[in-house]
Protein backbone atom coordinates (compact mmCIF):
# COMPACT_ATOMS: atom_id res chain seq x y z
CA UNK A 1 27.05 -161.55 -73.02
CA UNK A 2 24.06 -159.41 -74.34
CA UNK A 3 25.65 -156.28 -72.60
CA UNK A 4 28.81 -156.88 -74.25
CA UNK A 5 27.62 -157.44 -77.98
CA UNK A 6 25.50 -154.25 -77.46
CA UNK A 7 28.14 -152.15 -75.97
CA UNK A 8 29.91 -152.91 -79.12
CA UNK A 9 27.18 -152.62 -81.15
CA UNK A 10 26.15 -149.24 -79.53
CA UNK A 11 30.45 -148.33 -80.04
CA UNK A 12 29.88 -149.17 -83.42
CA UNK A 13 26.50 -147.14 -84.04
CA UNK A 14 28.04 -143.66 -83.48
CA UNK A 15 28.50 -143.79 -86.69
CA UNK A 16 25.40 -143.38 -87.99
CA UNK A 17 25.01 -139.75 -86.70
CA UNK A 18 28.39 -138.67 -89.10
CA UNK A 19 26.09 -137.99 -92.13
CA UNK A 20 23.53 -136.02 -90.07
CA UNK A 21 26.07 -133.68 -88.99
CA UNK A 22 26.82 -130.51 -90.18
CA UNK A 23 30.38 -129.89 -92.30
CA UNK A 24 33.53 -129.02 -91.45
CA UNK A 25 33.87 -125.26 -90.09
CA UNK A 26 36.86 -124.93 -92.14
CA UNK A 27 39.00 -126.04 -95.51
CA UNK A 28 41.30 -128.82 -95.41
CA UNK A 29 41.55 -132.69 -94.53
CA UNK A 30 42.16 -131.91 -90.73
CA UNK A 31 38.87 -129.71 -90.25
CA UNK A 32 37.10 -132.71 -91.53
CA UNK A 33 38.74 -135.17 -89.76
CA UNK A 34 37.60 -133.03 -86.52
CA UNK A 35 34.25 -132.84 -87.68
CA UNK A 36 33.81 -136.85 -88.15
CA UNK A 37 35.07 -137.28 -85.03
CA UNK A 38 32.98 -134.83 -83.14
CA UNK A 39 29.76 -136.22 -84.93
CA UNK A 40 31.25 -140.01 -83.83
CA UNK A 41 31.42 -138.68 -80.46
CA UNK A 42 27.53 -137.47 -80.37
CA UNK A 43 26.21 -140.38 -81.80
CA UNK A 44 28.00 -142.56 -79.37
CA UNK A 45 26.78 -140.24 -76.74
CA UNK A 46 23.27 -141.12 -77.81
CA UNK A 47 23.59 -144.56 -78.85
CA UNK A 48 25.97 -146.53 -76.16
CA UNK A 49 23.56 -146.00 -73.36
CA UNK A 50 20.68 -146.95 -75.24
CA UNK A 51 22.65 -149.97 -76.20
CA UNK A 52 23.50 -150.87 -72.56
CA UNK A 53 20.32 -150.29 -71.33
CA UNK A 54 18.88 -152.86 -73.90
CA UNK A 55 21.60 -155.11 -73.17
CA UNK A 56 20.92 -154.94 -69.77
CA UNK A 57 17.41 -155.89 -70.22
CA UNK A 58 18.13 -158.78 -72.37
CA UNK A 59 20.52 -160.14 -69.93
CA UNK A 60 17.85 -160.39 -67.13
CA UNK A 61 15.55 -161.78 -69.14
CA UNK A 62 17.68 -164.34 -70.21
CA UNK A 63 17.06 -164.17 -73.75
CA UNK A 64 20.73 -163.29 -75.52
CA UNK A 65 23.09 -165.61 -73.93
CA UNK A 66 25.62 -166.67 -76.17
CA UNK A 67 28.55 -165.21 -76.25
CA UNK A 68 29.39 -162.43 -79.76
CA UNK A 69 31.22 -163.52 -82.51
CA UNK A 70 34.66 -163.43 -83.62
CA UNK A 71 33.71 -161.13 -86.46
CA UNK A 72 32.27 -158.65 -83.98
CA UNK A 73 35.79 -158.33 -82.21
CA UNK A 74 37.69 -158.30 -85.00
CA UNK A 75 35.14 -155.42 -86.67
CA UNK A 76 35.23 -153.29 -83.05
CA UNK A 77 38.68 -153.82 -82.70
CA UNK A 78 39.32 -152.28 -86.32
CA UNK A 79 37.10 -150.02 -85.57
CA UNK A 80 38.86 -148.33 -82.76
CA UNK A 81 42.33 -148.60 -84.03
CA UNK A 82 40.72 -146.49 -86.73
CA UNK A 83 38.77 -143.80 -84.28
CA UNK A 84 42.10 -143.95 -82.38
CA UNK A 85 44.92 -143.37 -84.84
CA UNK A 86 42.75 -140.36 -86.21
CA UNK A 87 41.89 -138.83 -83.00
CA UNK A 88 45.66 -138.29 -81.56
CA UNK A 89 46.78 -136.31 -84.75
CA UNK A 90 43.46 -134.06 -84.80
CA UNK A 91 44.46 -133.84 -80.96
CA UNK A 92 48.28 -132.94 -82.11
CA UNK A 93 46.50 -130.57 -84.57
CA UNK A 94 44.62 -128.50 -82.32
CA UNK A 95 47.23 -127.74 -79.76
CA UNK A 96 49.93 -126.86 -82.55
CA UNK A 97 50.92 -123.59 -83.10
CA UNK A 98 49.27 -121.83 -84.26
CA UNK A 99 45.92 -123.35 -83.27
CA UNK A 100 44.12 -125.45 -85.88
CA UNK A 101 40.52 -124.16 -84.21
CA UNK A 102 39.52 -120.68 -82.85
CA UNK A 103 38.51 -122.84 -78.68
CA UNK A 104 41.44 -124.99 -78.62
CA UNK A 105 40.83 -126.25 -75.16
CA UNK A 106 36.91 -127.34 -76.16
CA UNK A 107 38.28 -128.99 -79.32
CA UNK A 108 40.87 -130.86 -77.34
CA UNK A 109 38.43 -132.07 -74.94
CA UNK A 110 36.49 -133.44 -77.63
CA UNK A 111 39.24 -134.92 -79.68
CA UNK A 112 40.30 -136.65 -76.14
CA UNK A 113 37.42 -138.12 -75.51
CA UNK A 114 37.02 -139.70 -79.25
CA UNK A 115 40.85 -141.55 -78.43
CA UNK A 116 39.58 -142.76 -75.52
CA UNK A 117 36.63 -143.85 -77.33
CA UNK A 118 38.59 -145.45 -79.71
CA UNK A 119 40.80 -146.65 -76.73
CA UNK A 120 37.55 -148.61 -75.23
CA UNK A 121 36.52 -149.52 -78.29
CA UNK A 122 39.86 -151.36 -79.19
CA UNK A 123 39.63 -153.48 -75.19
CA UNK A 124 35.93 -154.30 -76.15
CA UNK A 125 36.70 -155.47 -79.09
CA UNK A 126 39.95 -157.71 -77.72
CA UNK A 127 37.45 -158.95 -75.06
CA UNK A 128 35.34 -160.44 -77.81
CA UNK A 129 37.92 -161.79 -79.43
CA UNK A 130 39.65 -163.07 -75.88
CA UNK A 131 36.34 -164.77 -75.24
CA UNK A 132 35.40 -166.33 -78.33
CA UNK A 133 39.47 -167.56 -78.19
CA UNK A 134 38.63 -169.25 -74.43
CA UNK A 135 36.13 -171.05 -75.83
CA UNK A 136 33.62 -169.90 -73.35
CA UNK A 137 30.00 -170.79 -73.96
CA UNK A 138 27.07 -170.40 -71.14
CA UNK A 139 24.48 -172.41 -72.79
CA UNK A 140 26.90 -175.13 -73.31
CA UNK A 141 28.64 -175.94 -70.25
CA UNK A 142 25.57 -178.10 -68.08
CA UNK A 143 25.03 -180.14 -71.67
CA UNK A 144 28.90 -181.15 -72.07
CA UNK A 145 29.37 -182.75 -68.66
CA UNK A 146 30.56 -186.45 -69.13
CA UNK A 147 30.38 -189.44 -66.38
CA UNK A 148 28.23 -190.57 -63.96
CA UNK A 149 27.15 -186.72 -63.22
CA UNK A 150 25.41 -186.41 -66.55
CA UNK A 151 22.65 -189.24 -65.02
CA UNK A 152 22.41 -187.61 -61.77
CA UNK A 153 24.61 -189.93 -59.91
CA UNK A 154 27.60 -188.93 -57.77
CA UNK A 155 30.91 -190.24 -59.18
CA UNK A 156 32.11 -191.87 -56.62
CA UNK A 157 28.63 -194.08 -55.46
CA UNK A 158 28.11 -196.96 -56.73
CA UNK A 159 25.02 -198.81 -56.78
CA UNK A 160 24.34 -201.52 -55.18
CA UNK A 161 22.99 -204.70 -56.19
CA UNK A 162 21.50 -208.40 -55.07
CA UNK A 163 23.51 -211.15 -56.06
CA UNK A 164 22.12 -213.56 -58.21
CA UNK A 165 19.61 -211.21 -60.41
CA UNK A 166 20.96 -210.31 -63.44
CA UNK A 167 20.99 -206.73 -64.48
């Protein structure tokens, strides 16, 4: 569950590289569009691994267990909707004629891979949500078995007793 919360945390994080980045190269709502999603594509670059990497640390030690929240899913899910439905008209916009870029094939590569980023990032975040929906909790499935398994007896034992002593 750590790995998962930090992959979406790490998703989530390319964002903080946007106002490091230099400006648009050009006038105009679509040059800046392109440059948001370039700089969401670096910082992603940088911070996912670390993210999984950390994740996958915390999820041999043991330490972050329980599963993320519904806020989480419904925050990455946004999220890439967003990065999505931005990146496939600055994709349209590069390979219209005439081109919106002076490399059109580099700045379709890039705007790509920022809708598939906002692809993943939409299937993380309906994983978080499926999960939280299941109900499934690690921690909390050995504490909420019921019956005679609870006490460490088999169900089906019973056992036995002398006549004549009370209980």
């Amino acid at each position: 569950m750590a790995m998962l919360r930090l992959l979406a945390i790490g998703l989530l994080s390319g964002l903080v590289v946007v106002p490091f980045w230099s400006g648009p190269r050009g006038d105009g709502f679509e040059h800046a569009r392109f440059a948001v999603l370039t700089a969401l594509g670096m910082g992603q670059f940088l911070t996912v691994p670390v993210a999984l990497v950390l994740g996958f640390v915390l999820a041999v030690m043991g330490w972050w267990t329980r599963p993320p929240g519904h806020v989480l899913g419904a925050i990455t899910t946004a999220f890439g909707v967003i990065v999505a439905t931005q990146a496939r008209p600055a994709m349209d916009w590069i390979d219209g004629r005439p081109s919106g870029l002076g490399d059109p094939d580099g700045e379709s590569v890039i705007a790509f891979l920022a809708f598939a980023s906002g692809v993943v990032t939409i299937l993380v975040g309906l994983f978080i949500i499926l999960i939280r929906w299941s109900g499934y909790e690690p921690q909390a499935t050995p504490g909420r078995q019921r019956g005679p398994r609870r006490y460490g007896r088999k169900s089906g034992r019973r056992v036995p007793r002398a006549e004549g002593h009370s209980p």
